[in-house]
Protein backbone atom coordinates (compact mmCIF):
# COMPACT_ATOMS: atom_id res chain seq x y z
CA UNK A 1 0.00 0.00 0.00
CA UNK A 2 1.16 3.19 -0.75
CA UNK A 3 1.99 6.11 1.54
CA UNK A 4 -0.58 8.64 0.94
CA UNK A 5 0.31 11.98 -0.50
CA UNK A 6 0.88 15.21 1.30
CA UNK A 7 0.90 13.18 4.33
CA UNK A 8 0.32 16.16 6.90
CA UNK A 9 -2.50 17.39 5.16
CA UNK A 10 -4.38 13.77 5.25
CA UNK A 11 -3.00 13.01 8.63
CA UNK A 12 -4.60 16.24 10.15
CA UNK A 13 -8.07 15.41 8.17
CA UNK A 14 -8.27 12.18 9.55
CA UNK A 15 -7.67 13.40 13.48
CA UNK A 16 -10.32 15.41 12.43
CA UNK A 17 -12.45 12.41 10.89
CA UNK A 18 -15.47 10.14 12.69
CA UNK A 19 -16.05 6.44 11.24
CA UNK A 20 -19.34 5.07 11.84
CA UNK A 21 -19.33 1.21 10.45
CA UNK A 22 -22.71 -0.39 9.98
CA UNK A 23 -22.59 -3.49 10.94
CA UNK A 24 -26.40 -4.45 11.82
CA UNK A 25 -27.22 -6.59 8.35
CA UNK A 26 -29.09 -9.94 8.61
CA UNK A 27 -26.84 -11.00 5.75
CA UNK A 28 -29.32 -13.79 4.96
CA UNK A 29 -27.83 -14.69 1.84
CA UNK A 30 -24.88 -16.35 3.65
CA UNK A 31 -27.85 -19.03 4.71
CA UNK A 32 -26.00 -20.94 7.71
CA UNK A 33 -22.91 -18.67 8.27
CA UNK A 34 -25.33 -16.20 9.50
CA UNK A 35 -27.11 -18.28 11.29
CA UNK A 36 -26.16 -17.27 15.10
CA UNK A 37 -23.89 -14.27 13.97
CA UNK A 38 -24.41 -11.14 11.85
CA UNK A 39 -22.73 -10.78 8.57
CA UNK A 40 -19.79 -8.71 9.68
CA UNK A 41 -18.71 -11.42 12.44
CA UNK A 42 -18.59 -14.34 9.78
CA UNK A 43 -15.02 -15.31 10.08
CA UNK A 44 -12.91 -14.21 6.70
CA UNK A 45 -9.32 -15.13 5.47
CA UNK A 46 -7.61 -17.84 7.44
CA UNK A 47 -7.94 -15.66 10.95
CA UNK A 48 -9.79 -12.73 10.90
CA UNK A 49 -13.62 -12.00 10.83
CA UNK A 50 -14.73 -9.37 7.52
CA UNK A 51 -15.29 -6.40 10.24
CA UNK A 52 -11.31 -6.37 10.81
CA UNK A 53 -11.26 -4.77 7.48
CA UNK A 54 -12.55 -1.78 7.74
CA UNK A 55 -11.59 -1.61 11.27
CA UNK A 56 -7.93 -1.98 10.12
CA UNK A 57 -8.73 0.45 7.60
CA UNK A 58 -9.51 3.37 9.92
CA UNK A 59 -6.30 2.32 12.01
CA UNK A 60 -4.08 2.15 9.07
CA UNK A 61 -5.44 5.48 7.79
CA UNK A 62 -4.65 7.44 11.20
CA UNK A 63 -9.02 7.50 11.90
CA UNK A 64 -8.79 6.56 15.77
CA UNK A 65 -12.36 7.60 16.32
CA UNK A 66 -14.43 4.50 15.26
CA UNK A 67 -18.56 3.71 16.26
CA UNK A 68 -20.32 0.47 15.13
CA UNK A 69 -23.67 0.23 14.84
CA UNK A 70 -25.14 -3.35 15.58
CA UNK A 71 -28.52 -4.80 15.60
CA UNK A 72 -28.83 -8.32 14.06
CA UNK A 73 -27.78 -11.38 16.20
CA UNK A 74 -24.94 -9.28 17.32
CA UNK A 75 -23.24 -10.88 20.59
CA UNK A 76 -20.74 -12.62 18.66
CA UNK A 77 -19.49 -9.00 16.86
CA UNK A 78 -19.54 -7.30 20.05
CA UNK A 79 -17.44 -10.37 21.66
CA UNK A 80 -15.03 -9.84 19.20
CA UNK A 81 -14.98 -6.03 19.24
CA UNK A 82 -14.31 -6.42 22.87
CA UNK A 83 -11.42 -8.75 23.22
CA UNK A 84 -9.93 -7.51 19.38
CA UNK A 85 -10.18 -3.61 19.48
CA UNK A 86 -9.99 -2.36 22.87
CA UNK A 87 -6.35 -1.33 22.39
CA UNK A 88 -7.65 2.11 22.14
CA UNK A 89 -6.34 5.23 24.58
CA UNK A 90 -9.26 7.47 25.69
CA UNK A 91 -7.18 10.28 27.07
CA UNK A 92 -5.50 10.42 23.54
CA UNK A 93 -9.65 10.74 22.28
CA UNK A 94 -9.53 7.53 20.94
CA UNK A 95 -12.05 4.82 20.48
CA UNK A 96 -13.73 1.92 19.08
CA UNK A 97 -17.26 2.24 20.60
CA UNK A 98 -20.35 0.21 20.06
CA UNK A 99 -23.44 1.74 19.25
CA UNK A 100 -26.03 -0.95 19.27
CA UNK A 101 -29.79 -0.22 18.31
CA UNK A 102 -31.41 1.03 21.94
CA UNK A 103 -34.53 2.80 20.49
CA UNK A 104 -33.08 6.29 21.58
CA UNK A 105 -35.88 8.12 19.72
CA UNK A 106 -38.44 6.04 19.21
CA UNK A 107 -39.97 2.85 20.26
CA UNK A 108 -38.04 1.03 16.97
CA UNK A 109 -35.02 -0.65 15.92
CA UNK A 110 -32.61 0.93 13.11
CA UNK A 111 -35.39 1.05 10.38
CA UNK A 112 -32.65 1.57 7.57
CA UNK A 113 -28.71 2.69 7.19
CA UNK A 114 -29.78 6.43 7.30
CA UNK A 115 -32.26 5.83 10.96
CA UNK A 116 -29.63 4.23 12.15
CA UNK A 117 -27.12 7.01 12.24
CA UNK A 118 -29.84 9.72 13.07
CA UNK A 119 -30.67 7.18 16.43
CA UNK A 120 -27.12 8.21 17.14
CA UNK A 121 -27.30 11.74 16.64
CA UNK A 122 -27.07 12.83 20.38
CA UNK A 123 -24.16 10.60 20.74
CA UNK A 124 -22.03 11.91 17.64
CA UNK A 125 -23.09 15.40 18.37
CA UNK A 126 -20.70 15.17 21.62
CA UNK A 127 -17.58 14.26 19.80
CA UNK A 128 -15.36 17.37 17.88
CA UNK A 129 -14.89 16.55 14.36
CA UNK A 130 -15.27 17.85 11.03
CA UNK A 131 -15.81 14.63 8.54
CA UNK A 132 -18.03 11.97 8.81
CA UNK A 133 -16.78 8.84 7.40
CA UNK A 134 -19.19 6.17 6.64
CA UNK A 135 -18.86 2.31 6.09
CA UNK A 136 -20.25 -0.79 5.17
CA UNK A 137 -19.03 -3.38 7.79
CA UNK A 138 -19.57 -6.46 5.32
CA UNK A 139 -16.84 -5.89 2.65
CA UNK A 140 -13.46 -7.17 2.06
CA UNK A 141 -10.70 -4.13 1.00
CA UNK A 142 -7.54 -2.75 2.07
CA UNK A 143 -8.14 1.21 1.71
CA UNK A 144 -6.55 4.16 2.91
CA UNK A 145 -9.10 6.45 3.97
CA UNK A 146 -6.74 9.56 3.72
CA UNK A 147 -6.33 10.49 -0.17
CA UNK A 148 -10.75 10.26 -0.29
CA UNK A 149 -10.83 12.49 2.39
CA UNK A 150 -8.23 15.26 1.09
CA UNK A 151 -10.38 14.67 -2.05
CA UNK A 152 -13.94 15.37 -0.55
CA UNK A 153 -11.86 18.63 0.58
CA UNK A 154 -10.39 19.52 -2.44
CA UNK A 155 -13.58 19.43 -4.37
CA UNK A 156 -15.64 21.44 -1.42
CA UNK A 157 -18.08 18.89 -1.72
CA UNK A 158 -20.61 18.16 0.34
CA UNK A 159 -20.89 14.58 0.39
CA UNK A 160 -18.58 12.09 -1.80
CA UNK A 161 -18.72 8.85 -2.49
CA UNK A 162 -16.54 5.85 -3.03
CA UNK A 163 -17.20 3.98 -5.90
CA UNK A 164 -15.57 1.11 -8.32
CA UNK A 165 -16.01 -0.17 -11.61
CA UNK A 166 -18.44 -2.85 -12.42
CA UNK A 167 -19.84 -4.91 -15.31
CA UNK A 168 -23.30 -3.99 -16.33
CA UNK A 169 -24.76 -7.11 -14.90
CA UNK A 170 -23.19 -6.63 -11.57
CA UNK A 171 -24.28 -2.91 -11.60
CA UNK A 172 -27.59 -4.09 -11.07
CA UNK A 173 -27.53 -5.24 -7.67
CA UNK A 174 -25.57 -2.07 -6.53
CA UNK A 175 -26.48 2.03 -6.22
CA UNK A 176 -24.81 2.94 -9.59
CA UNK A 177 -23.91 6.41 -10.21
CA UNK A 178 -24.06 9.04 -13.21
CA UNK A 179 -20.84 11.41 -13.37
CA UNK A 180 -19.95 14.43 -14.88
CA UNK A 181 -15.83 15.61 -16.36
CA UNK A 182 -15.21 16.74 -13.23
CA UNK A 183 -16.63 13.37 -11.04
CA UNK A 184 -19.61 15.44 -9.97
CA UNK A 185 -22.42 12.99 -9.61
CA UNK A 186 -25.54 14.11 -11.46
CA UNK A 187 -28.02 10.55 -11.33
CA UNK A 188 -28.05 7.92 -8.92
CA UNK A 189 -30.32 4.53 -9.05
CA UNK A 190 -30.34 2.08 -6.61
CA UNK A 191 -30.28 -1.33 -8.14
CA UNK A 192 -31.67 -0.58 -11.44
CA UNK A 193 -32.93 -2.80 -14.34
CA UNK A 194 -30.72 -0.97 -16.78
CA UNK A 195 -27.41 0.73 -15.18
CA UNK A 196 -25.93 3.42 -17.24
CA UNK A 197 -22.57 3.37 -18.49
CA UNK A 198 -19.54 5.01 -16.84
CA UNK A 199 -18.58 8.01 -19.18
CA UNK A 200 -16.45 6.86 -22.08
CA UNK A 201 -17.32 3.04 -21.97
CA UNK A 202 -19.95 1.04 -22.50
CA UNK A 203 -18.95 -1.93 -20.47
CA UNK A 204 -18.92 -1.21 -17.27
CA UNK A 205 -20.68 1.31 -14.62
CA UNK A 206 -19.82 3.08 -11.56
CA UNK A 207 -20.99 1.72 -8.17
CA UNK A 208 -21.72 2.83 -5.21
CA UNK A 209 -19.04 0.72 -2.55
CA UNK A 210 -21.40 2.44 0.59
CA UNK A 211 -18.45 4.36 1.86
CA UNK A 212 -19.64 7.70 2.23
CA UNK A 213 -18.17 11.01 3.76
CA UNK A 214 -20.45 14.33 4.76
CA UNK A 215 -19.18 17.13 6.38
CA UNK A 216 -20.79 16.65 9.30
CA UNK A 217 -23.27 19.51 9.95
CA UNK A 218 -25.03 18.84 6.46
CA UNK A 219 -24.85 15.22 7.47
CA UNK A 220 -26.71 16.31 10.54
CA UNK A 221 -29.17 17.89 8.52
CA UNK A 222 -29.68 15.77 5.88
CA UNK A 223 -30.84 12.85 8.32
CA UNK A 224 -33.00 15.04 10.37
CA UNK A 225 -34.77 16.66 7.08
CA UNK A 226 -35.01 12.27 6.06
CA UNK A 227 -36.27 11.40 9.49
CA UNK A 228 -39.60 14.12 9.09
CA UNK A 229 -40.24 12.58 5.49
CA UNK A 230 -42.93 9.93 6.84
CA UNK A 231 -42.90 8.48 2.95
CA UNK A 232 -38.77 8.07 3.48
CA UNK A 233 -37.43 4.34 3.67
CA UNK A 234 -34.39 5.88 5.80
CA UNK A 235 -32.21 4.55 3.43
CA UNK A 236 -28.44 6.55 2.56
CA UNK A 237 -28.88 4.59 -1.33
CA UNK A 238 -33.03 5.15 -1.13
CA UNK A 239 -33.42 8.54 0.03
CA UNK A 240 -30.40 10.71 1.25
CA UNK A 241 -28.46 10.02 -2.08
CA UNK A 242 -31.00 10.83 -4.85
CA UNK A 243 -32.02 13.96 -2.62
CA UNK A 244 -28.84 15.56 -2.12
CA UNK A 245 -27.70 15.39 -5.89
CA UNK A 246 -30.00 17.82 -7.05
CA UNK A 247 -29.05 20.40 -4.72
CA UNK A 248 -25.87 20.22 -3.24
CA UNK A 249 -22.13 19.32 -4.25
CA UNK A 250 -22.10 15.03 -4.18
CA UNK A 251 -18.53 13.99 -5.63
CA UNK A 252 -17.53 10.17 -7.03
CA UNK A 253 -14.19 8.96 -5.57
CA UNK A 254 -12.68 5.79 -7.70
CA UNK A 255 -10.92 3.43 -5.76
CA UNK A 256 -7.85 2.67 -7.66
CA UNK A 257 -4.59 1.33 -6.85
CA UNK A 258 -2.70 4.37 -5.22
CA UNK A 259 -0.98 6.34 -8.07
CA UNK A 260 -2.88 3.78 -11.10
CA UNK A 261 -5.63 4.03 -12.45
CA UNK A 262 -6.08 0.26 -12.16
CA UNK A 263 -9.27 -1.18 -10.19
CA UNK A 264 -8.29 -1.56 -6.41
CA UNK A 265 -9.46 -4.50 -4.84
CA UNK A 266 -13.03 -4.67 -3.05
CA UNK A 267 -15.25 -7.73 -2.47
CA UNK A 268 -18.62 -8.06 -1.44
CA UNK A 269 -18.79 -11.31 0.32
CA UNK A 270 -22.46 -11.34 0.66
CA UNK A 271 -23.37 -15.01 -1.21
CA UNK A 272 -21.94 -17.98 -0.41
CA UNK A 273 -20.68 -18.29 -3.92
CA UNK A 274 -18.46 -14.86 -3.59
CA UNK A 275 -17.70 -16.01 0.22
CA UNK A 276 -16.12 -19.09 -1.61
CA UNK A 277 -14.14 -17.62 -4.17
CA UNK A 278 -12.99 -14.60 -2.53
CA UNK A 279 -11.68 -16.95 0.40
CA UNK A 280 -9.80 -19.50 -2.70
CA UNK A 281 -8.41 -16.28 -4.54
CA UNK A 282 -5.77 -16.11 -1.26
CA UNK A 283 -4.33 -19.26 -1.73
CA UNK A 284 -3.37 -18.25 -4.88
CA UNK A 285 0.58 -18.00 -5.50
CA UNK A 286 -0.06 -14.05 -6.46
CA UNK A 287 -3.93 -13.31 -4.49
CA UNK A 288 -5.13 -9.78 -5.48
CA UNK A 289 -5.33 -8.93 -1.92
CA UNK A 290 -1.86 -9.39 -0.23
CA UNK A 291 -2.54 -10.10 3.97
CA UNK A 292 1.69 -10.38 3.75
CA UNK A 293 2.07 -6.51 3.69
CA UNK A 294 3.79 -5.26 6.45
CA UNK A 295 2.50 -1.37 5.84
CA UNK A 296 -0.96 -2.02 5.60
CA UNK A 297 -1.59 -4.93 8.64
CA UNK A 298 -5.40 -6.51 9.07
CA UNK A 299 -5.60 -6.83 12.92
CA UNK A 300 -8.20 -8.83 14.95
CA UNK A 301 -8.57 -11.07 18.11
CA UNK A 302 -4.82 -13.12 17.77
CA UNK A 303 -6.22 -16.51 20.44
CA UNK A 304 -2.66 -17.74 21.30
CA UNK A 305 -2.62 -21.19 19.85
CA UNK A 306 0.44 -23.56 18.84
CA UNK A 307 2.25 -23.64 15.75
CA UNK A 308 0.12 -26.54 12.75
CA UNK A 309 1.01 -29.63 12.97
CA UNK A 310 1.84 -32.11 9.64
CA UNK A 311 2.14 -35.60 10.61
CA UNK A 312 2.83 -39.07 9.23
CA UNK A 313 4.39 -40.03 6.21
CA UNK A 314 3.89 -43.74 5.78
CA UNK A 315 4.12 -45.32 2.30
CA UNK A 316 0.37 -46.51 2.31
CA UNK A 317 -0.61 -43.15 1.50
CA UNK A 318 -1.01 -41.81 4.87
CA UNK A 319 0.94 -38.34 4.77
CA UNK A 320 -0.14 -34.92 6.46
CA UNK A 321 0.59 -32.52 3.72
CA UNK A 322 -0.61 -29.12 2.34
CA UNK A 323 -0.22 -27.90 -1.54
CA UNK A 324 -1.01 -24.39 -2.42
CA UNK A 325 -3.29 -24.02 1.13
CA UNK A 326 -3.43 -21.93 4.37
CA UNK A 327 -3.35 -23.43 7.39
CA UNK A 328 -4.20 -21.07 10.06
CA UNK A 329 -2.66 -21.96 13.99
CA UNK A 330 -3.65 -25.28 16.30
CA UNK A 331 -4.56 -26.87 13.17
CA UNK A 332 -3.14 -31.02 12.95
CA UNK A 333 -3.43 -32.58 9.63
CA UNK A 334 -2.81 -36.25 10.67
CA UNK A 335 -2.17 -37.97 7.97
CA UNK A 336 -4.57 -36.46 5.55
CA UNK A 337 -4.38 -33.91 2.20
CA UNK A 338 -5.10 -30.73 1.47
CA UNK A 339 -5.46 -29.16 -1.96
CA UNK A 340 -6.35 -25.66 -2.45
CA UNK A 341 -8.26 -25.24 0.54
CA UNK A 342 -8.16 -22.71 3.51
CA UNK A 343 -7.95 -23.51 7.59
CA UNK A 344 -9.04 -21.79 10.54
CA UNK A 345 -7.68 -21.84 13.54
CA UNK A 346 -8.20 -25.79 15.87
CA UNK A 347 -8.79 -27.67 12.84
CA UNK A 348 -8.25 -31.71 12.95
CA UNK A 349 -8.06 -33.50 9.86
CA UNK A 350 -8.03 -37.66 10.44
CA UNK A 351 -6.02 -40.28 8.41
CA UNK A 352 -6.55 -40.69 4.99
CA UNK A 353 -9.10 -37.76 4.68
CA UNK A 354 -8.52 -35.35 1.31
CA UNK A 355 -10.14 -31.78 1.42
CA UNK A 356 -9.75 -30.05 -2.17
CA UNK A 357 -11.03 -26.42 -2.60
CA UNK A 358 -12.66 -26.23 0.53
CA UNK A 359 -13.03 -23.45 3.63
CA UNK A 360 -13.10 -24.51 7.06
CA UNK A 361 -14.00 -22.44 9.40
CA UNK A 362 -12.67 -22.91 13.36
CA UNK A 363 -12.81 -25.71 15.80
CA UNK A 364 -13.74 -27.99 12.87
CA UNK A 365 -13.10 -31.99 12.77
CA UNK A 366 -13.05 -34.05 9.92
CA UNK A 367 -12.90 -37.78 10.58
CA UNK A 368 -10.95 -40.40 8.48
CA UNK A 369 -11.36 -41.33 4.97
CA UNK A 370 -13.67 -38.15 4.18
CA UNK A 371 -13.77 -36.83 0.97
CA UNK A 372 -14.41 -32.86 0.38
CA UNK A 373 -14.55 -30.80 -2.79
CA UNK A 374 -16.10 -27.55 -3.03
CA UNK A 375 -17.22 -26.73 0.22
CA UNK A 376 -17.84 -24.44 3.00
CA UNK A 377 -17.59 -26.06 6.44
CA UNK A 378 -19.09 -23.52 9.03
CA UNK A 379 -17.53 -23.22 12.48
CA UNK A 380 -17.51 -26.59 15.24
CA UNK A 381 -18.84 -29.05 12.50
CA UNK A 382 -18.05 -32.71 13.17
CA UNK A 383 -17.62 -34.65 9.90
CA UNK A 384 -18.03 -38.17 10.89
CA UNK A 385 -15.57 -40.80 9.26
CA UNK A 386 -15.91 -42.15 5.25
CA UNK A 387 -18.53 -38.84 4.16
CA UNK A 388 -18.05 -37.79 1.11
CA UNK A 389 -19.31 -34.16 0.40
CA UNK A 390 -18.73 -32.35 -3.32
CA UNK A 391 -18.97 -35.65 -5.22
CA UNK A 392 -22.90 -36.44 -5.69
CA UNK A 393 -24.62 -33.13 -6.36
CA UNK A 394 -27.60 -34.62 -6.28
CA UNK A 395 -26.85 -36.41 -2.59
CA UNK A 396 -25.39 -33.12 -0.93
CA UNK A 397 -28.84 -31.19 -2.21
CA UNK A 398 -30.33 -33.54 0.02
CA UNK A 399 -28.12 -33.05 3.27
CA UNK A 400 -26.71 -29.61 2.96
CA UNK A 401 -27.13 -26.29 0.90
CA UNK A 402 -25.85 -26.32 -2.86
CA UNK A 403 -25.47 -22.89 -4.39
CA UNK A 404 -25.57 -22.54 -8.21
CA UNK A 405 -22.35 -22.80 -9.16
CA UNK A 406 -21.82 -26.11 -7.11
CA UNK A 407 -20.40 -24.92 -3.41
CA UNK A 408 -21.94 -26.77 -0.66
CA UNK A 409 -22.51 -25.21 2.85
CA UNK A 410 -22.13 -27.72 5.39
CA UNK A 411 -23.11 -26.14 8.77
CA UNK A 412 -23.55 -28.31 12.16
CA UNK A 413 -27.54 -28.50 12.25
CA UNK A 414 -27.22 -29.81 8.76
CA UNK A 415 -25.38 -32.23 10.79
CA UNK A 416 -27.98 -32.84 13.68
CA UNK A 417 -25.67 -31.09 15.68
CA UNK A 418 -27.28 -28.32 17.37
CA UNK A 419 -24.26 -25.82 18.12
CA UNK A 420 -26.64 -22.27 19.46
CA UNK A 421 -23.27 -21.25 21.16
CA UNK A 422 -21.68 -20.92 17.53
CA UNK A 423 -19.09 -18.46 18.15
């Protein structure tokens, strides 16, 4: 990651700088994963849960001042804020603070991502800051906050907006945005049928990524004006967007590679199908998001756990080896194979056992002479010994979830184990 320019000028616009991550999604289109945990807690790369990453984001990018708005099935995100981020200093004014949905104004919960904020207005009103920086909790990017800030500055906008480039047919399940020469944005639809073009191509649109920044008193505003408008979904991609464009300064920031004008990287993890293949893209030999650099660490709760263990290596066949895999700590592969898959922390893997492109989540154990292709395995399942899972289409449909393109969830009530303490 690169250093970001003029870095005085970004460093003093980030001490001046709020983040308020929303975090309170149902994520139902994970199915199981989100079972007993919201979206944001589902464990993510080897280690870490997806939250880290904008969480790291805001560290990395000198934005100490961090609230996170929960609602959904949240005690497994707040256990993790609590033993992961609490390495904070309150005299120095910082914080990572939890702002759960209390039904401060009214006798509700967060009835979209705008209510949410303005349910927190009392709160943010007693902090001293300039910039409001919002975020999605539920995406997977390694961004330095700084350069969009000194951006929303430089323009004199009032609200700007990150944004990527995406096909056509993705564009239609995202807020897509209509830009001027000068990045202005002049149209905004929220998932539409037909997305318009970016300027210049014809290929590809310009998204919305939900990171926002406001200068804070028109923020302020803005939600109270949205929070009087009883016909208002209280929705930032609904309501506040396609209102503020016609009458005040709204900016599009692309997220490129620092100094490109290449696509950065930016997942949305929010089907099993992407949670898959974003996951198998890092055990690549060269994964388009790096967790190796040094300048731009992803931190989370570190549970001190031994070194993996590889055992046996008997000429019947029974060897503990990994080929282009992670194995995360406290893992034993005894005497089984992995092939392109990804570990969590605690895993055991029995004799004879072979697990090709496959996730497993913590505190998993796979018995002996299993076979698994494809798959997802969700935190604490038990596999028992000789199942097969990836093979028979037709028999996983029948035990587990199948998604379109052939990845198979395997979560422990699947398994008739009920697990309600899933972590």
């Amino acid at each position: 990651m690169a250093e970001p320019q003029t870095p005085r000028f970004v460093s003093r616009l980030t001490r001046d700088t709020i983040a308020l991550i929303l975090a309170g999604g149902a994520g139902s289109r994970l199915k199981g994963l989100t079972k007993w945990r919201s979206k944001p807690a589902v464990p993510f790369g080897g280690k870490f849960r997806i939250i880290d990453f904008p969480l790291s984001n805001c560290i990395n990018s000198g934005i100490r001042r961090i609230g996170i708005l929960t609602q959904y099935k949240a005690h497994s995100l707040i256990r993790h804020v609590q033993m992961g981020w609490s390495f904070q200093r309150p005299e120095l004014g910082e914080f990572v603070e939890l702002l759960p949905a209390q039904q401060r104004i009214d006798a509700c919960w967060y009835m979209g991502t705008a209510d949410a904020i303005y349910q927190n207005l009392d709160i943010l009103r007693m902090h001293n800051h300039k910039y409001v920086l919002i975020l999605a909790g539920d995406h997977i990017y390694q961004m330095d906050y700084g350069p969009m800030l000194a951006h929303h500055v430089e323009t004199q906008a009032d609200m700007t907006i990150g944004c990527i480039e995406v096909s056509l047919e993705e564009a239609k399940g995202f807020g897509v945005m209509s830009v001027n020469e000068n990045n202005r944005v002049v149209k905004f639809a929220e998932k539409p049928a037909d997305p318009e073009p970016m300027p210049g191509r014809d290929d590809v649109a310009l998204a919305s990524m939900g990171i926002y920044i406001f200068n804070k008193e028109f923020l302020f505003e803005q939600l109270i004006r949205d929070a009087d408008d009883r016909h208002s979904s209280r929705d930032f991609g609904k309501d506040i967007i396609p209102h503020v464009i016609s009458k005040y300064r709204v900016s599009a920031y692309p997220y490129r590679e620092p100094g490109t004008t290449t696509q950065a990287y930016w997942r949305d993890v929010g089907t099993i199908d992407a949670y898959w293949k974003a996951n198998m893209e890092l055990v690549g030999v060269t994964p388009p998001l790096n967790l190796y650099n040094r300048t731009w660490p992803i931190w989370t709760y570190q549970e001190q756990l031994p070194p993996a263990k590889f055992v046996f290596d008997d000429d019947d066949g029974r060897r503990g080896m990994a080929v282009d895999s992670m194995v995360s700590g406290g893992c034993i592969i005894s005497g089984a194979r992995l092939c392109h898959s990804l570990l969590f922390s605690n895993v055991f893997i029995d004799n004879y056992s072979l697990l090709e492109d496959t996730v497993v989540l913590p505190d998993v154990k796979i018995g002996k002479h299993c076979k698994i292709r494809k798959a997802v395995i969700d935190r604490g399942c038990i596999i028992p010994d000789g199942m097969v899972i990836g093979h028979d289409a037709a028999l996983d449909a029948e035990r587990f979830h199948v998604t379109d393109e052939g990845v198979v969830l395997v979560c422990p009530e699947m398994l008739n184990q009920e697990l309600h303490h899933v972590r």
